[in-house]
C-alpha atoms as a PDB file:
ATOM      1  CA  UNK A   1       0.000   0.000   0.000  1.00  0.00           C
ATOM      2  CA  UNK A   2       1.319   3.725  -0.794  1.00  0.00           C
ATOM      3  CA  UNK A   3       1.038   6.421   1.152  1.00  0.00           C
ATOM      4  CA  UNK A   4      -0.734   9.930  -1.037  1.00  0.00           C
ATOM      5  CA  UNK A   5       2.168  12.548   0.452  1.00  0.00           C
ATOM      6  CA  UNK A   6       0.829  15.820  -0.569  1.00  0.00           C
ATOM      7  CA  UNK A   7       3.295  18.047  -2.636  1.00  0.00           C
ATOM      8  CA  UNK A   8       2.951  21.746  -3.767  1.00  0.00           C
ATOM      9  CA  UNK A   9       3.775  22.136  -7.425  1.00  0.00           C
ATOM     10  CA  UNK A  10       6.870  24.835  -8.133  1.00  0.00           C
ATOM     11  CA  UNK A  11       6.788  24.802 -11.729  1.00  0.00           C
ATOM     12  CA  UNK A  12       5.005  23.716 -14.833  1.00  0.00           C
ATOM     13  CA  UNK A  13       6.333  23.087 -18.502  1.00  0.00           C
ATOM     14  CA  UNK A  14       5.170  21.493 -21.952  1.00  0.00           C
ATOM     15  CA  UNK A  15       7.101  18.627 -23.383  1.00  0.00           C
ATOM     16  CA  UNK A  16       8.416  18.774 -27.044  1.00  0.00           C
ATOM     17  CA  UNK A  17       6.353  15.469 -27.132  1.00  0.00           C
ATOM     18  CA  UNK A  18       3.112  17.796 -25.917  1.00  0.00           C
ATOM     19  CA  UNK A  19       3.089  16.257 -22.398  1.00  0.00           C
ATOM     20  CA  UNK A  20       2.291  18.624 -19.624  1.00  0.00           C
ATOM     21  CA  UNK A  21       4.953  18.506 -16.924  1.00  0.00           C
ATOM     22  CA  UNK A  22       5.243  19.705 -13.107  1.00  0.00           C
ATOM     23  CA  UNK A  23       8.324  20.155 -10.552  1.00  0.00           C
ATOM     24  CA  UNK A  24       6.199  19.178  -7.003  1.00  0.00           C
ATOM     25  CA  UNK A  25       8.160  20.034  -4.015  1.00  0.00           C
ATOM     26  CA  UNK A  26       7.458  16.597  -1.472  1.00  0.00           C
ATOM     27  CA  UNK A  27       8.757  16.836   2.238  1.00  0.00           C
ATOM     28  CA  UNK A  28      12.845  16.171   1.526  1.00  0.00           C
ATOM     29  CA  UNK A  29      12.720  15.875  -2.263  1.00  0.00           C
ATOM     30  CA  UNK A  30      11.634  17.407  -5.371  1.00  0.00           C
ATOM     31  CA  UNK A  31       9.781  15.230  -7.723  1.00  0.00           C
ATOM     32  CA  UNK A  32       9.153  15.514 -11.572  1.00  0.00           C
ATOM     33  CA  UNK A  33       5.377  14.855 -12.741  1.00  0.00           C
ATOM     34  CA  UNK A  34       3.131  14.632 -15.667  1.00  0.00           C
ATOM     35  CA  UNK A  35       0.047  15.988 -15.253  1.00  0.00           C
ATOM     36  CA  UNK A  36      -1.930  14.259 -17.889  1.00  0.00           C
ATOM     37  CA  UNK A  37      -4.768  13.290 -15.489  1.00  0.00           C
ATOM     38  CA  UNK A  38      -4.728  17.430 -14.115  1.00  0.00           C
ATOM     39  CA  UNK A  39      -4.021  18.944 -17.249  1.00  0.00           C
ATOM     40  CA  UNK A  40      -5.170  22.674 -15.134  1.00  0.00           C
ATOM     41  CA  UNK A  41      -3.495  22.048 -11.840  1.00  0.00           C
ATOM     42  CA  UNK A  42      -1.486  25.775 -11.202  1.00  0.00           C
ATOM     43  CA  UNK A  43       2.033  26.575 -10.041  1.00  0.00           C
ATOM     44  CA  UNK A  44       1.065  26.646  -5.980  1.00  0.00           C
ATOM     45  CA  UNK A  45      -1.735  24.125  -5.851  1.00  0.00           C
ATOM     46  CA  UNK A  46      -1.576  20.857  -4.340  1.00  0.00           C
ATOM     47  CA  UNK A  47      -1.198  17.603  -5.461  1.00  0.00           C
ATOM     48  CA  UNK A  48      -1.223  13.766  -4.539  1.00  0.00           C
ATOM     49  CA  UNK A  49       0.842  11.646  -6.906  1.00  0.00           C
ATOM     50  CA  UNK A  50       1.328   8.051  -7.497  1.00  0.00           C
ATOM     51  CA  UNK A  51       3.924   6.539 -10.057  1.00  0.00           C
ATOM     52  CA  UNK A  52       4.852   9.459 -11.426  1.00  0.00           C
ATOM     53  CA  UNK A  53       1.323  11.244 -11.982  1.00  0.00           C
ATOM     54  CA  UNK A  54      -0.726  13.781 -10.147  1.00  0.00           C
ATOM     55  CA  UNK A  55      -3.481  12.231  -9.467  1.00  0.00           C
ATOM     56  CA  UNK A  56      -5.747  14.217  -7.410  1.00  0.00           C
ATOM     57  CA  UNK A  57      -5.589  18.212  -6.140  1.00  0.00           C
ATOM     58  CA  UNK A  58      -6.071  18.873  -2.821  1.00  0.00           C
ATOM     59  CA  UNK A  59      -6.553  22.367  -1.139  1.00  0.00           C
ATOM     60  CA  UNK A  60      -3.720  24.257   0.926  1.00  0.00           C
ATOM     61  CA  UNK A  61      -5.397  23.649   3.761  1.00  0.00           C
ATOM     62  CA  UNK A  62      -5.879  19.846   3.958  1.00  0.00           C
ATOM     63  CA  UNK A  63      -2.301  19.563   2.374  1.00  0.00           C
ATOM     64  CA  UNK A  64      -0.671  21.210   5.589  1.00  0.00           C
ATOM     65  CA  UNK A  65      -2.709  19.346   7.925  1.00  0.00           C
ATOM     66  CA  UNK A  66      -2.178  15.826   6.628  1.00  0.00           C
ATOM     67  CA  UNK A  67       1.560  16.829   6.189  1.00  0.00           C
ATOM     68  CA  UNK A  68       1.592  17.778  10.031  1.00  0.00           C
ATOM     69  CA  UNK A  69       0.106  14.648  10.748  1.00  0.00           C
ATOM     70  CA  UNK A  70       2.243  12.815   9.078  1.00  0.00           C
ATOM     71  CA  UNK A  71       5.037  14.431  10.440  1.00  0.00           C
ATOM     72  CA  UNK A  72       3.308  13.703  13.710  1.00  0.00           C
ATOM     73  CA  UNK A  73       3.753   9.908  13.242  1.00  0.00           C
ATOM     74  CA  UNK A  74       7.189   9.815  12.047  1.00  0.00           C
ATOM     75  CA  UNK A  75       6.011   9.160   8.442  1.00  0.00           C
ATOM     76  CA  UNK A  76       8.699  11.312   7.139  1.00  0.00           C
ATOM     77  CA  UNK A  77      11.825   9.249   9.120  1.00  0.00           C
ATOM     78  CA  UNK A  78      14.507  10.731  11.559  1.00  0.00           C
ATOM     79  CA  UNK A  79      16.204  12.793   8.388  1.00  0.00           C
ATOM     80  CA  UNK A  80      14.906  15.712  10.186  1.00  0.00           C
ATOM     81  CA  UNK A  81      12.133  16.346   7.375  1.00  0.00           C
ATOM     82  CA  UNK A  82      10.407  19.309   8.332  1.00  0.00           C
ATOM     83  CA  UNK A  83       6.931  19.580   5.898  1.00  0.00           C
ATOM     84  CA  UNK A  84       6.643  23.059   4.381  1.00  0.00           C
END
């Protein structure tokens, strides 16, 4: 089973090859996605992800709490991850 880590998209491009593209900031990493399934997600907004996709948009709010939460419960490890 996978965990849905909410990340907060930085940046979004087009693909020679027409796919649109995201840079989604997780808690410790930076993650490249396509957005093919949320063609209209905006630079700011929210998103789940799964194998490489955003899969579902979340609001701010909702993103910070389950981020705290799962900071809460160690989720994130003891690299001193601290959810933005």
């Amino acid at each position: 089973m996978c965990l849905g880590i909410p990340g907060r998209v930085m940046e979004i491009w087009d693909e020679e090859s027409g796919a649109r593209m995201a840079r989604v900031e997780f808690p410790g990493e930076v993650k490249r996605l396509c957005l093919a399934y949320l063609p209209d997600l905006q630079v700011g907004e929210y998103t789940i992800a799964h194998a490489g996709f955003a899969l579902s948009r979340i609001d701010e709010d909702s993103a910070r709490l389950t981020l705290a939460t799962m900071a809460e419960y160690g989720v994130f490890g003891d690299e001193g991850v601290v959810p933005s």
